[in-house]
PDBML (XML) file of the C-alpha atoms, coordinates in Angstrom:
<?xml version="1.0" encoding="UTF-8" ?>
<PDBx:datablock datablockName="MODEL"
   xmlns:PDBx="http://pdbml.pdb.org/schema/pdbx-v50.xsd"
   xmlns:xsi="http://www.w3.org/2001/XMLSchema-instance"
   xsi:schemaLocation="http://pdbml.pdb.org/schema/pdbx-v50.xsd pdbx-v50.xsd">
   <PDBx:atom_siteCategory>
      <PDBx:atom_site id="1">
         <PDBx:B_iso_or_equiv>0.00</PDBx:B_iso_or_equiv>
         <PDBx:Cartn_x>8.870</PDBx:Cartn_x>
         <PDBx:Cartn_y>-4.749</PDBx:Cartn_y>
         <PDBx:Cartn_z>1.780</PDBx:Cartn_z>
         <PDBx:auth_asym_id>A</PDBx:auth_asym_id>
         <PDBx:auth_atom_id>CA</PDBx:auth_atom_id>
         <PDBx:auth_comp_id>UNK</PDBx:auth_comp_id>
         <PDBx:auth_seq_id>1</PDBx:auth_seq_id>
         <PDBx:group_PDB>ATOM</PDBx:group_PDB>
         <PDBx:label_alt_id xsi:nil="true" />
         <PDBx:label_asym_id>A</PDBx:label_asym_id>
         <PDBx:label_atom_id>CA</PDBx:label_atom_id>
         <PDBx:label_comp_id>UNK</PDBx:label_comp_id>
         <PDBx:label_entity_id>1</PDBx:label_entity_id>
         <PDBx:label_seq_id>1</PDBx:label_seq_id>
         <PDBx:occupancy>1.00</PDBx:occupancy>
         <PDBx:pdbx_PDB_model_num>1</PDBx:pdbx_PDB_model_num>
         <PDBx:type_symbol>C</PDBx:type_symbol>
      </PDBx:atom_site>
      <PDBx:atom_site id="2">
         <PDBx:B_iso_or_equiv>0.00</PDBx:B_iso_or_equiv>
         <PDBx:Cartn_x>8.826</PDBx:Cartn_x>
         <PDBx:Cartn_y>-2.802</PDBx:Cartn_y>
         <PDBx:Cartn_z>-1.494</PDBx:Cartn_z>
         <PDBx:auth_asym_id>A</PDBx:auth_asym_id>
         <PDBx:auth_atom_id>CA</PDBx:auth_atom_id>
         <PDBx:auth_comp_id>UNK</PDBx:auth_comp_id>
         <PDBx:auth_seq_id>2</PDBx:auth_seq_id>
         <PDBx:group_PDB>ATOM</PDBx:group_PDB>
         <PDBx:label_alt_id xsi:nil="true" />
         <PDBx:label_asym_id>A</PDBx:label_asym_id>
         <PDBx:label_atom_id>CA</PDBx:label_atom_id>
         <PDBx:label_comp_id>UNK</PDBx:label_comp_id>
         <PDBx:label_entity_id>1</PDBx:label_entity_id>
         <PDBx:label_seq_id>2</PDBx:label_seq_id>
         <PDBx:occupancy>1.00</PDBx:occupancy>
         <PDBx:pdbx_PDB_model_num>1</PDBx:pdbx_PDB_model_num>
         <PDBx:type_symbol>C</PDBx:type_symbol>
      </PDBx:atom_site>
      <PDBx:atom_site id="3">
         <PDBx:B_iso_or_equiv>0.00</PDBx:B_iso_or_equiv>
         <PDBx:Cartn_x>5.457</PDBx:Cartn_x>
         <PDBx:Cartn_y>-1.177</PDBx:Cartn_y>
         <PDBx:Cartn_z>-2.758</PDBx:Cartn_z>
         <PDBx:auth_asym_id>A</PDBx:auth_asym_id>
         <PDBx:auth_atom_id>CA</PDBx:auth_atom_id>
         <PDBx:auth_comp_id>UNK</PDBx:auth_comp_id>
         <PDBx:auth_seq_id>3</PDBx:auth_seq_id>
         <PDBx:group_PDB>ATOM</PDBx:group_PDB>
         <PDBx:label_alt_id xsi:nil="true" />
         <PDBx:label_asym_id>A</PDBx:label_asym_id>
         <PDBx:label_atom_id>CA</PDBx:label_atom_id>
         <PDBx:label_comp_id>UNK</PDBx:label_comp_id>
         <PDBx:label_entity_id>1</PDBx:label_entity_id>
         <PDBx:label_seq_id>3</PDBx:label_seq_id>
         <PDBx:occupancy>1.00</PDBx:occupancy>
         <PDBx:pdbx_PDB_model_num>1</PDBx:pdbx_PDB_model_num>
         <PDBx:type_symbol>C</PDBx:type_symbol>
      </PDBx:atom_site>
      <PDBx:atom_site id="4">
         <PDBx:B_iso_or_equiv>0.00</PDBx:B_iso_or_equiv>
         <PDBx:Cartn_x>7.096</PDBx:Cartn_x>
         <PDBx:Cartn_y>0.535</PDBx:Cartn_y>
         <PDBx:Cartn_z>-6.113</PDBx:Cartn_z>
         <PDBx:auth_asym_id>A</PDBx:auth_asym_id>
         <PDBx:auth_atom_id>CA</PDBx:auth_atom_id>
         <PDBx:auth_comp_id>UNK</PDBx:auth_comp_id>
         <PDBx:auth_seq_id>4</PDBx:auth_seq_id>
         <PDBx:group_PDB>ATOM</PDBx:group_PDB>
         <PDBx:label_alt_id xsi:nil="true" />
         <PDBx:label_asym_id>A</PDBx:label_asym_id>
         <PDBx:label_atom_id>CA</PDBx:label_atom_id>
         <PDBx:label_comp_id>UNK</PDBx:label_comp_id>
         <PDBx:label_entity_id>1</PDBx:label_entity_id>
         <PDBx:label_seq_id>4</PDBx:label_seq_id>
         <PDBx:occupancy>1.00</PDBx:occupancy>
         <PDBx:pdbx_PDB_model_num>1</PDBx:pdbx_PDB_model_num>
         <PDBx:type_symbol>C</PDBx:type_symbol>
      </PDBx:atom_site>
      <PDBx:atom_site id="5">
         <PDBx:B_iso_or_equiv>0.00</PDBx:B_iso_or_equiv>
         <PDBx:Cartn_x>10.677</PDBx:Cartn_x>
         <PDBx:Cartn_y>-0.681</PDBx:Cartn_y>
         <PDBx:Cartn_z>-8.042</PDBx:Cartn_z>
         <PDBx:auth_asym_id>A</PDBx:auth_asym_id>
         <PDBx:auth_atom_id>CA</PDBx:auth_atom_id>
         <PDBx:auth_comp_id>UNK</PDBx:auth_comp_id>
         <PDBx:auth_seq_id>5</PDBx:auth_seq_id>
         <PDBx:group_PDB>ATOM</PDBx:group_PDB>
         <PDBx:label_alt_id xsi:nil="true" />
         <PDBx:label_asym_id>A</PDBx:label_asym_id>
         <PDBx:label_atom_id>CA</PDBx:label_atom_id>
         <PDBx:label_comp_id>UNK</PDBx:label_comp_id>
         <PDBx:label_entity_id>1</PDBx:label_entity_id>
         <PDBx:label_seq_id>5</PDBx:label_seq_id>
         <PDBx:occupancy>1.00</PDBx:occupancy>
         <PDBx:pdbx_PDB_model_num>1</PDBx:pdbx_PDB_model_num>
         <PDBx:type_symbol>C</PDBx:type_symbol>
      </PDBx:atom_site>
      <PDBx:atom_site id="6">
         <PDBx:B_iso_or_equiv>0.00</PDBx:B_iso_or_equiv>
         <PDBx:Cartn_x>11.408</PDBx:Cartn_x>
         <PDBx:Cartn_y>2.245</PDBx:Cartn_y>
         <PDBx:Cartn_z>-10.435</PDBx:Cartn_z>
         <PDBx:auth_asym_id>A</PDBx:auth_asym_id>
         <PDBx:auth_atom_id>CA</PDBx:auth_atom_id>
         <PDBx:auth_comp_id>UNK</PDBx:auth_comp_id>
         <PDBx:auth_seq_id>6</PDBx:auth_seq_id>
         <PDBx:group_PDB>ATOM</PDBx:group_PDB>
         <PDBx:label_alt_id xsi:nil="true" />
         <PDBx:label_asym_id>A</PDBx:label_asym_id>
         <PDBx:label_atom_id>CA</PDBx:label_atom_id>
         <PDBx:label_comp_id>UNK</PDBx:label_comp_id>
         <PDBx:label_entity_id>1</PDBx:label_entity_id>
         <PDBx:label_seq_id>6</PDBx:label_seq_id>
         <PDBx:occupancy>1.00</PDBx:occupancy>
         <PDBx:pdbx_PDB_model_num>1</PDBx:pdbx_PDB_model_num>
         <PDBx:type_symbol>C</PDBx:type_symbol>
      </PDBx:atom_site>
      <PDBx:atom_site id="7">
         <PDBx:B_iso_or_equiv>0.00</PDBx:B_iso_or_equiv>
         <PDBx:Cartn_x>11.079</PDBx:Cartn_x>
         <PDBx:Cartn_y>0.912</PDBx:Cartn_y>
         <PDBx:Cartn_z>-14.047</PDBx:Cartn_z>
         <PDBx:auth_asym_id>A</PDBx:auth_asym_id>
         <PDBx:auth_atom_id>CA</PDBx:auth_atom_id>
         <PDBx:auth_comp_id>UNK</PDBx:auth_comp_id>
         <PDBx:auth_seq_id>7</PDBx:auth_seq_id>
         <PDBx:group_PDB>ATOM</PDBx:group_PDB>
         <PDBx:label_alt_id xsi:nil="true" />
         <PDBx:label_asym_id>A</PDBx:label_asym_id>
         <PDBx:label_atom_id>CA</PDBx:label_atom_id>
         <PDBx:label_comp_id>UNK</PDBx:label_comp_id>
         <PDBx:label_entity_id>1</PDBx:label_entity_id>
         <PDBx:label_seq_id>7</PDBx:label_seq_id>
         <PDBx:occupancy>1.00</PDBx:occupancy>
         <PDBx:pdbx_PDB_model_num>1</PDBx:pdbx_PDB_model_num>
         <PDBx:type_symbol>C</PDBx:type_symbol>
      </PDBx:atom_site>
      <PDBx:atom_site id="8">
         <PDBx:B_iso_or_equiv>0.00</PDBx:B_iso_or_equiv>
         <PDBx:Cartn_x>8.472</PDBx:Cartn_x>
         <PDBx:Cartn_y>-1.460</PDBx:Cartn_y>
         <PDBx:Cartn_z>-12.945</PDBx:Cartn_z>
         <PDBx:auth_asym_id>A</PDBx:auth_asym_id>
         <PDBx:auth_atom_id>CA</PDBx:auth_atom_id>
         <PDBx:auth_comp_id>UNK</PDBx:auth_comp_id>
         <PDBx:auth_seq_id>8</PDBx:auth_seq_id>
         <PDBx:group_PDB>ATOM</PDBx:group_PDB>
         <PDBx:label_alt_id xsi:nil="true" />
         <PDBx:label_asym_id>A</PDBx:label_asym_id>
         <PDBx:label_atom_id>CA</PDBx:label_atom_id>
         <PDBx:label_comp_id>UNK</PDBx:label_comp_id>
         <PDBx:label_entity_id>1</PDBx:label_entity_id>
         <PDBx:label_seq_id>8</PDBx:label_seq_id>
         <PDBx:occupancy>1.00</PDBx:occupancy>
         <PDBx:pdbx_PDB_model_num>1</PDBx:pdbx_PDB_model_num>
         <PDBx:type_symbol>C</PDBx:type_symbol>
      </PDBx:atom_site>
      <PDBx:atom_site id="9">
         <PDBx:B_iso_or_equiv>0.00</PDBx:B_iso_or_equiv>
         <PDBx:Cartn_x>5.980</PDBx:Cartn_x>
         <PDBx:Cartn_y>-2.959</PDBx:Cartn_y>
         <PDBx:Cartn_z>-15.223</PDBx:Cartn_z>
         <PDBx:auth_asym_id>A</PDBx:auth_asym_id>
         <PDBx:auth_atom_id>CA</PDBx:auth_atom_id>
         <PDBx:auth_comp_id>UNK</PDBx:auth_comp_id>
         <PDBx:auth_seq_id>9</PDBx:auth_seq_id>
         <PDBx:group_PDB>ATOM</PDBx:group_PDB>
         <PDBx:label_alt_id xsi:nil="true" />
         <PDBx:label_asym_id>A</PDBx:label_asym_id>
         <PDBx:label_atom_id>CA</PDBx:label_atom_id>
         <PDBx:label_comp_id>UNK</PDBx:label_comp_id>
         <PDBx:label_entity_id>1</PDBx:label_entity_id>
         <PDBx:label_seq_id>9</PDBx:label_seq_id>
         <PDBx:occupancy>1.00</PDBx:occupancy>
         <PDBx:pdbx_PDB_model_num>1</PDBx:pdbx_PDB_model_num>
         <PDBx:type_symbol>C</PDBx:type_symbol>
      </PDBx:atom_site>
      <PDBx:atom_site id="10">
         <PDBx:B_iso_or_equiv>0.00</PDBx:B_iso_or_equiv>
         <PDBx:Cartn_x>3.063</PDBx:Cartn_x>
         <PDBx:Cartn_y>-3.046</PDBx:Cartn_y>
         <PDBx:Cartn_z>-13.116</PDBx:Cartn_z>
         <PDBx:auth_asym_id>A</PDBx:auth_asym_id>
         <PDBx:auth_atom_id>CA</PDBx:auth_atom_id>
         <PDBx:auth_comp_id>UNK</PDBx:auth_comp_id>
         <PDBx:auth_seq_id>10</PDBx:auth_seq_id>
         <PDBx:group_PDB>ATOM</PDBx:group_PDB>
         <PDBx:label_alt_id xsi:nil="true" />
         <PDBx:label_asym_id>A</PDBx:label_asym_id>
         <PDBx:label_atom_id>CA</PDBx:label_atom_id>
         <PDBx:label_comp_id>UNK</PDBx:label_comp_id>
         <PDBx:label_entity_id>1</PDBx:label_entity_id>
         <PDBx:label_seq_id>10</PDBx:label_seq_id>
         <PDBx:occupancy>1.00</PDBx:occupancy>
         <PDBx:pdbx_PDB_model_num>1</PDBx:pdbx_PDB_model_num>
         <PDBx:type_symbol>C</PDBx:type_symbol>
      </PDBx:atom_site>
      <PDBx:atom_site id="11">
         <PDBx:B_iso_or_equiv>0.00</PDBx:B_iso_or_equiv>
         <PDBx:Cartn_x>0.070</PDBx:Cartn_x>
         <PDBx:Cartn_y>-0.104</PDBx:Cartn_y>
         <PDBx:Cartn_z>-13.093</PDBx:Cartn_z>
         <PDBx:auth_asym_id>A</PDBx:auth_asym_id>
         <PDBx:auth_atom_id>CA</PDBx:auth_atom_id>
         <PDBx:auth_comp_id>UNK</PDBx:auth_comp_id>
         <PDBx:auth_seq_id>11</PDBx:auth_seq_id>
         <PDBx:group_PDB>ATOM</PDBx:group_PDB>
         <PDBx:label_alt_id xsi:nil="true" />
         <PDBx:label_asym_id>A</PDBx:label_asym_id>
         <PDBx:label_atom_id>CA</PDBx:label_atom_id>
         <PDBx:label_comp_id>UNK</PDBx:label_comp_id>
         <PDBx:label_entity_id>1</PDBx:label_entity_id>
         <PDBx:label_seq_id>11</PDBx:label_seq_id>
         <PDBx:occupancy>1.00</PDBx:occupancy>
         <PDBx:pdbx_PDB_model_num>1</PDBx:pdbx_PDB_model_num>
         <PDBx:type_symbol>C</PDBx:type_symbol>
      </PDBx:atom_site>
      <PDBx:atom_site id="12">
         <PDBx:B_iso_or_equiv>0.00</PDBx:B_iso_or_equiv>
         <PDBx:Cartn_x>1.080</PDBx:Cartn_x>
         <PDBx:Cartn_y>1.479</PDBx:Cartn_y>
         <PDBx:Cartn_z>-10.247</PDBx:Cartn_z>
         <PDBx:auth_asym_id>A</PDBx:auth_asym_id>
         <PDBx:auth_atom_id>CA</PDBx:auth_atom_id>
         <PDBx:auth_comp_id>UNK</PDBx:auth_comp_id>
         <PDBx:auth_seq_id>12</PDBx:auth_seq_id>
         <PDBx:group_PDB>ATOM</PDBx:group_PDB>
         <PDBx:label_alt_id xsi:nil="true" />
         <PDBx:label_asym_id>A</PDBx:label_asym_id>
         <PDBx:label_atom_id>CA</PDBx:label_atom_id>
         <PDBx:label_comp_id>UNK</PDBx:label_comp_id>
         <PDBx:label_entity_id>1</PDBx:label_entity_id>
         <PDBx:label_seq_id>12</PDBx:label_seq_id>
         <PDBx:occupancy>1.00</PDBx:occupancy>
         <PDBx:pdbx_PDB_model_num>1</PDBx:pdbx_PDB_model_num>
         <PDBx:type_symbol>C</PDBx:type_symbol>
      </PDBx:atom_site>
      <PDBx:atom_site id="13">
         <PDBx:B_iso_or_equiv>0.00</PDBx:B_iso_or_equiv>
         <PDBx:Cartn_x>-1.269</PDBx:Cartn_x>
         <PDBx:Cartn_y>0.935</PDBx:Cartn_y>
         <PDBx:Cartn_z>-7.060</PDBx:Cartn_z>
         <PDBx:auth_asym_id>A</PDBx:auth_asym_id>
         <PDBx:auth_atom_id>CA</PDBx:auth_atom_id>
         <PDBx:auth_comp_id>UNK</PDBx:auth_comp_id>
         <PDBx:auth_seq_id>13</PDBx:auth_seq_id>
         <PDBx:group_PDB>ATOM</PDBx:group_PDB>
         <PDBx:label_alt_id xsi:nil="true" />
         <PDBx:label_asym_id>A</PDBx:label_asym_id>
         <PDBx:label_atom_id>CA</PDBx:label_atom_id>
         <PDBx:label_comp_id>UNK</PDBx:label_comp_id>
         <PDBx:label_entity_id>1</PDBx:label_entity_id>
         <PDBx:label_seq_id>13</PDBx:label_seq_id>
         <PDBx:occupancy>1.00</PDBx:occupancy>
         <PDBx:pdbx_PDB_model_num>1</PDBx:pdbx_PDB_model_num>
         <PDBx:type_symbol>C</PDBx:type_symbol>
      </PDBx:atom_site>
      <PDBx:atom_site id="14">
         <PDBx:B_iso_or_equiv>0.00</PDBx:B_iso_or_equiv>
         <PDBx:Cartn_x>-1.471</PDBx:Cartn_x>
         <PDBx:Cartn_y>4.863</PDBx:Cartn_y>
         <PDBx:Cartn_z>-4.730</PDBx:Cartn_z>
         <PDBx:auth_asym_id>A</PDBx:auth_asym_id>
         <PDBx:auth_atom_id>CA</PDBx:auth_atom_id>
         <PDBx:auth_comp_id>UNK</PDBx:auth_comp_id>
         <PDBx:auth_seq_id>14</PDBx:auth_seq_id>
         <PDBx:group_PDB>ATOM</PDBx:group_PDB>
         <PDBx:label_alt_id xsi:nil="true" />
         <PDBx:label_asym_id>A</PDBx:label_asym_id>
         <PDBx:label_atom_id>CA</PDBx:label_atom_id>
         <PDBx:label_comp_id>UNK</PDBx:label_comp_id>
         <PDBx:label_entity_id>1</PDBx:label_entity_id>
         <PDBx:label_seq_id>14</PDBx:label_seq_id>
         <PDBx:occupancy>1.00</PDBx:occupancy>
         <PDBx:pdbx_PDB_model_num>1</PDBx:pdbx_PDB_model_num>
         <PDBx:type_symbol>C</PDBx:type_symbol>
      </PDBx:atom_site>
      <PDBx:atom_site id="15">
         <PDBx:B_iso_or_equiv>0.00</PDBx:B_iso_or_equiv>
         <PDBx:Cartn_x>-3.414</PDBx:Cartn_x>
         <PDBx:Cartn_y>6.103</PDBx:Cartn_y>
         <PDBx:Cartn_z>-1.935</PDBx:Cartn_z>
         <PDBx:auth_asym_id>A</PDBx:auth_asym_id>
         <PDBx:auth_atom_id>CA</PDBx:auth_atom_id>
         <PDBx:auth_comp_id>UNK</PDBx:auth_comp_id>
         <PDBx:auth_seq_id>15</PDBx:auth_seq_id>
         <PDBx:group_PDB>ATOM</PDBx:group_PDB>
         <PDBx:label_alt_id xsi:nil="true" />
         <PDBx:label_asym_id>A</PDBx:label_asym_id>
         <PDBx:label_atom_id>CA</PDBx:label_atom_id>
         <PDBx:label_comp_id>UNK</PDBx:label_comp_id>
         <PDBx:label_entity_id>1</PDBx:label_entity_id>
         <PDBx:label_seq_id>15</PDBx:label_seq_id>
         <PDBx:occupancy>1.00</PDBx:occupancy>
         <PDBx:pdbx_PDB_model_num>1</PDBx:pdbx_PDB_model_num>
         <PDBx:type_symbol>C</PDBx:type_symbol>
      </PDBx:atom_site>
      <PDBx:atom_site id="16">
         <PDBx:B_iso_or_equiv>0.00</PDBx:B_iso_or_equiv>
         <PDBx:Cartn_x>-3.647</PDBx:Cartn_x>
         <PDBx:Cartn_y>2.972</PDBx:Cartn_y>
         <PDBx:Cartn_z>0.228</PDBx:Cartn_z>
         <PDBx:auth_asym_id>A</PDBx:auth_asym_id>
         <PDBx:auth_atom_id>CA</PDBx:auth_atom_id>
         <PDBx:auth_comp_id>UNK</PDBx:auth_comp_id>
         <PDBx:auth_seq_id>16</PDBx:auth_seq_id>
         <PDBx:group_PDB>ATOM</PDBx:group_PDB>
         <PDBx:label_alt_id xsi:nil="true" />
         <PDBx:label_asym_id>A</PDBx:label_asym_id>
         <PDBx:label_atom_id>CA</PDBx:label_atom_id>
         <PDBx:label_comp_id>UNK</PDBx:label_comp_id>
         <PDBx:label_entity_id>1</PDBx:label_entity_id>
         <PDBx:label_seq_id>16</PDBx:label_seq_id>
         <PDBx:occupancy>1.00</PDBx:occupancy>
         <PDBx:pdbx_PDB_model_num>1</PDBx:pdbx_PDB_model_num>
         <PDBx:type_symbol>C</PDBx:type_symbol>
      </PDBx:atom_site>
      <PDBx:atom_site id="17">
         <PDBx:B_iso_or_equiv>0.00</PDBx:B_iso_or_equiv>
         <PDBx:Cartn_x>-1.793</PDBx:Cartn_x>
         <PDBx:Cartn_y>0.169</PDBx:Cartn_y>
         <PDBx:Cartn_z>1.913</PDBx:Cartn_z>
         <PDBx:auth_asym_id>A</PDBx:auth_asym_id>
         <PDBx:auth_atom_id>CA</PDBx:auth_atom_id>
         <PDBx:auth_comp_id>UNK</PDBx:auth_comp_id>
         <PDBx:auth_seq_id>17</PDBx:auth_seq_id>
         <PDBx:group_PDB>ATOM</PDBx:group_PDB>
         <PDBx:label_alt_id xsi:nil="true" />
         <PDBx:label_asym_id>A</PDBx:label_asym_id>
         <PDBx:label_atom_id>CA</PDBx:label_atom_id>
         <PDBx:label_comp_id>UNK</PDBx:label_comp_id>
         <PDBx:label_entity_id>1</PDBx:label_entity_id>
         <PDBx:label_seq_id>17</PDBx:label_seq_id>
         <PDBx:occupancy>1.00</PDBx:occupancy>
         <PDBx:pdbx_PDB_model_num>1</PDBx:pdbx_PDB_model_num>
         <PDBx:type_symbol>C</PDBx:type_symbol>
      </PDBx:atom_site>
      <PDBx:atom_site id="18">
         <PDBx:B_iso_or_equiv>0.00</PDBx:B_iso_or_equiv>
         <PDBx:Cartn_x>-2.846</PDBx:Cartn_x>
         <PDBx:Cartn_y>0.124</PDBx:Cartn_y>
         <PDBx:Cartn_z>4.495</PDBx:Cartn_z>
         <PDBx:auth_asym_id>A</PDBx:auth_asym_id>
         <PDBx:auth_atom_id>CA</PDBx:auth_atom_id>
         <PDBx:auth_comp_id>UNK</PDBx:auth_comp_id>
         <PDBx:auth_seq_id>18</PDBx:auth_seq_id>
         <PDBx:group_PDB>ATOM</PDBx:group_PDB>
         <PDBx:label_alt_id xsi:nil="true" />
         <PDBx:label_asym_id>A</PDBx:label_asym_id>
         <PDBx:label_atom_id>CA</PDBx:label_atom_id>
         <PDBx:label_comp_id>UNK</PDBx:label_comp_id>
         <PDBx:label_entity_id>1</PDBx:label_entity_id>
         <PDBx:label_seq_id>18</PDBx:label_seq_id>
         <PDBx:occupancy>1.00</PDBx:occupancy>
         <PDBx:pdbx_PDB_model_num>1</PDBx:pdbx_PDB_model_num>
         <PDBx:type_symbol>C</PDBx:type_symbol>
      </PDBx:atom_site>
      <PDBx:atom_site id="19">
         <PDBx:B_iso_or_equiv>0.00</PDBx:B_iso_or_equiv>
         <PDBx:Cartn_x>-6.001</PDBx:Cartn_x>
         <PDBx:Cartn_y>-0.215</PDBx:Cartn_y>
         <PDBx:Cartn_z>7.280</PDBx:Cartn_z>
         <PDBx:auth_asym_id>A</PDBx:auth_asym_id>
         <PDBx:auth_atom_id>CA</PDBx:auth_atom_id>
         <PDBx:auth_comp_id>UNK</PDBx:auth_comp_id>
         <PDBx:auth_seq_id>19</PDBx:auth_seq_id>
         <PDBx:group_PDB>ATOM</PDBx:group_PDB>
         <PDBx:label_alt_id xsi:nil="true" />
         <PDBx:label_asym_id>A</PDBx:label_asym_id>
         <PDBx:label_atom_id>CA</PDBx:label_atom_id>
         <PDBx:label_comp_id>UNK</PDBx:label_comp_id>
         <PDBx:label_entity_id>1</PDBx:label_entity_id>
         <PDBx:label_seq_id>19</PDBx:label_seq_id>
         <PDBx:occupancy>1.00</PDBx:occupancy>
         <PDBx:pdbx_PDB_model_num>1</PDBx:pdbx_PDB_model_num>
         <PDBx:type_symbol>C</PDBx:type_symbol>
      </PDBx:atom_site>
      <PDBx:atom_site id="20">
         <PDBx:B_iso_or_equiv>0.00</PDBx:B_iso_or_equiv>
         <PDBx:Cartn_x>-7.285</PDBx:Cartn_x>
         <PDBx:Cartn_y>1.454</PDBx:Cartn_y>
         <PDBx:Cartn_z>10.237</PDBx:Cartn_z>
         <PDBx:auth_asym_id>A</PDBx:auth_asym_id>
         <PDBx:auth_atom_id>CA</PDBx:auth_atom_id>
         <PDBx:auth_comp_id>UNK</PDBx:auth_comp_id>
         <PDBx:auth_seq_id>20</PDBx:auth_seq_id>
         <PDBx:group_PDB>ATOM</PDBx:group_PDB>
         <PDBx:label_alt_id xsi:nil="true" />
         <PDBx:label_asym_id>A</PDBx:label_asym_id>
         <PDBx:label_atom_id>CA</PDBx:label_atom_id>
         <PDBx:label_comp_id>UNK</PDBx:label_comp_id>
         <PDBx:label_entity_id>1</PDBx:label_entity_id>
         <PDBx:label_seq_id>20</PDBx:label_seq_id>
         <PDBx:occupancy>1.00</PDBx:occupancy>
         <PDBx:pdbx_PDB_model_num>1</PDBx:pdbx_PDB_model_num>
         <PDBx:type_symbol>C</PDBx:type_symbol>
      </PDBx:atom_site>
      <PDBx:atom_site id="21">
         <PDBx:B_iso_or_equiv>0.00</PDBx:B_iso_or_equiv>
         <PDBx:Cartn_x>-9.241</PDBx:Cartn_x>
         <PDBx:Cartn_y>-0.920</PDBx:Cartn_y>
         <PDBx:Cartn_z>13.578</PDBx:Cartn_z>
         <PDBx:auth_asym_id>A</PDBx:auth_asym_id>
         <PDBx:auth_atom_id>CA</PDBx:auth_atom_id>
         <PDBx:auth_comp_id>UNK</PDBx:auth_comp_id>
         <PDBx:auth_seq_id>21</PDBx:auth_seq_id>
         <PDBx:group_PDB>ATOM</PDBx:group_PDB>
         <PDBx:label_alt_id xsi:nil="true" />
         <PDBx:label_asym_id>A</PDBx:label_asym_id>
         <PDBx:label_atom_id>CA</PDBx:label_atom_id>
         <PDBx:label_comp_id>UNK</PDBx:label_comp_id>
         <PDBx:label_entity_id>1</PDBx:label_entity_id>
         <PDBx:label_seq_id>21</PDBx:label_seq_id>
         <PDBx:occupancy>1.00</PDBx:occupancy>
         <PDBx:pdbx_PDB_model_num>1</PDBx:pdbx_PDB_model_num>
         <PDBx:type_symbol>C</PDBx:type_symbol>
      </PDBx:atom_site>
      <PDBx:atom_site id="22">
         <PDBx:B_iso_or_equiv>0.00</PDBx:B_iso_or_equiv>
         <PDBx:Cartn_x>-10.683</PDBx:Cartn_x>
         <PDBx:Cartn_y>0.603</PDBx:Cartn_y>
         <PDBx:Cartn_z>16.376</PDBx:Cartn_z>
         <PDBx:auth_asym_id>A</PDBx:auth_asym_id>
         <PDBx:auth_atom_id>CA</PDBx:auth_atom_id>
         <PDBx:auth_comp_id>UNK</PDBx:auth_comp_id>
         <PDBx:auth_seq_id>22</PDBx:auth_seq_id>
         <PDBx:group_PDB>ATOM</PDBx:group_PDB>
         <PDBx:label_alt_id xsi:nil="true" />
         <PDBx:label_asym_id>A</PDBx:label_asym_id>
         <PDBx:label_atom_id>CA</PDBx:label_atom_id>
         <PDBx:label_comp_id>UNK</PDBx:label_comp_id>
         <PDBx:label_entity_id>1</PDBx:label_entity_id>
         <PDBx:label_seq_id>22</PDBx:label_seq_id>
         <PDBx:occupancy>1.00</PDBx:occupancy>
         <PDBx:pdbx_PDB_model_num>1</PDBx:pdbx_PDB_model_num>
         <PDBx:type_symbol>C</PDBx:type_symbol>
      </PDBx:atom_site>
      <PDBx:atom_site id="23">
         <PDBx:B_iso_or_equiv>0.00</PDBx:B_iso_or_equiv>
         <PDBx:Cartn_x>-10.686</PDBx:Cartn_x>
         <PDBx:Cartn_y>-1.850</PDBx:Cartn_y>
         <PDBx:Cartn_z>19.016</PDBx:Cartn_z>
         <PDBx:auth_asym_id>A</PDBx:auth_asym_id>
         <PDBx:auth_atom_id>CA</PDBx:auth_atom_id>
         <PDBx:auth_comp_id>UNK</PDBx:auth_comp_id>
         <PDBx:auth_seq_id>23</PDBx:auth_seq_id>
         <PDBx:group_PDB>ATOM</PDBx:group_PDB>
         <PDBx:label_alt_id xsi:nil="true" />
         <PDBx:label_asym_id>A</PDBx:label_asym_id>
         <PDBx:label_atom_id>CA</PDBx:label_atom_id>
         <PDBx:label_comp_id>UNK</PDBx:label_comp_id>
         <PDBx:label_entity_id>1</PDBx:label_entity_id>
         <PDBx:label_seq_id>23</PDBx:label_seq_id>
         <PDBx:occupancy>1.00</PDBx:occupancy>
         <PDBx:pdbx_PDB_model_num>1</PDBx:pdbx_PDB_model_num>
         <PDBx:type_symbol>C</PDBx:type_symbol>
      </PDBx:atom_site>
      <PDBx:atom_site id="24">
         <PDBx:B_iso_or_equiv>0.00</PDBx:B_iso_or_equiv>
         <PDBx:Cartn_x>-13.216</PDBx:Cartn_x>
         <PDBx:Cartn_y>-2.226</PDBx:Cartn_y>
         <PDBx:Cartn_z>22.175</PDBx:Cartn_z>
         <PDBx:auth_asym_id>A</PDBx:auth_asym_id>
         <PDBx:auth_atom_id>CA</PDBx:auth_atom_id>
         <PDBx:auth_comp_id>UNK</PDBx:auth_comp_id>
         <PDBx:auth_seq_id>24</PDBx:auth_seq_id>
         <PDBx:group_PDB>ATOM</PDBx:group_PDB>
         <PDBx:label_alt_id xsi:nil="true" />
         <PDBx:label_asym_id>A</PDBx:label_asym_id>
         <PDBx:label_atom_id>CA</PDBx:label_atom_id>
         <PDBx:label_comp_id>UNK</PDBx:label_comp_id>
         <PDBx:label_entity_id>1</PDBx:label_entity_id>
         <PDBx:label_seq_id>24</PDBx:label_seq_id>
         <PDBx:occupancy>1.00</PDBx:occupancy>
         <PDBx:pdbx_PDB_model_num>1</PDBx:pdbx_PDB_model_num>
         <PDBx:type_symbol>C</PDBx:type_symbol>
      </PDBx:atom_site>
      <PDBx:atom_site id="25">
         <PDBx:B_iso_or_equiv>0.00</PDBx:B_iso_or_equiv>
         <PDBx:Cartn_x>-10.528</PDBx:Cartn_x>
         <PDBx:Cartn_y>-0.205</PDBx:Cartn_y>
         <PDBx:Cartn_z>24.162</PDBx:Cartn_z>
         <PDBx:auth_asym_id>A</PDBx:auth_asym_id>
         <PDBx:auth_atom_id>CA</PDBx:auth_atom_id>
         <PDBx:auth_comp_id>UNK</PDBx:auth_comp_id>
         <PDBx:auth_seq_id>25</PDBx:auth_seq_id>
         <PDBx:group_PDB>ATOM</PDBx:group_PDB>
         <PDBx:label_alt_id xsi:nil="true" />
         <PDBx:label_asym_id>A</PDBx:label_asym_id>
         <PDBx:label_atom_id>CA</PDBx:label_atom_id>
         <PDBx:label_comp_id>UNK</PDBx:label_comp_id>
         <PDBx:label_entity_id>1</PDBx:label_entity_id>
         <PDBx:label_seq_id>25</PDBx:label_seq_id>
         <PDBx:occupancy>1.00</PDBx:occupancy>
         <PDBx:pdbx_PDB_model_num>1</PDBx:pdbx_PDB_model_num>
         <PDBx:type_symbol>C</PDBx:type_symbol>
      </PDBx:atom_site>
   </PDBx:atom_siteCategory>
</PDBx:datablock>
């Protein structure tokens, strides 16, 4: 459930986690 620990090593990803679907409704 966690996107970004503070001190973590990683390059931190921004902007986007998620997606959009437009369904035949």
């Amino acid at each position: 459930d966690v996107l970004l620990y503070a001190g973590a090593g990683g390059v931190p990803a921004y902007g986007k986690h998620e997606l959009v679907t437009f369904d035949d409704a």
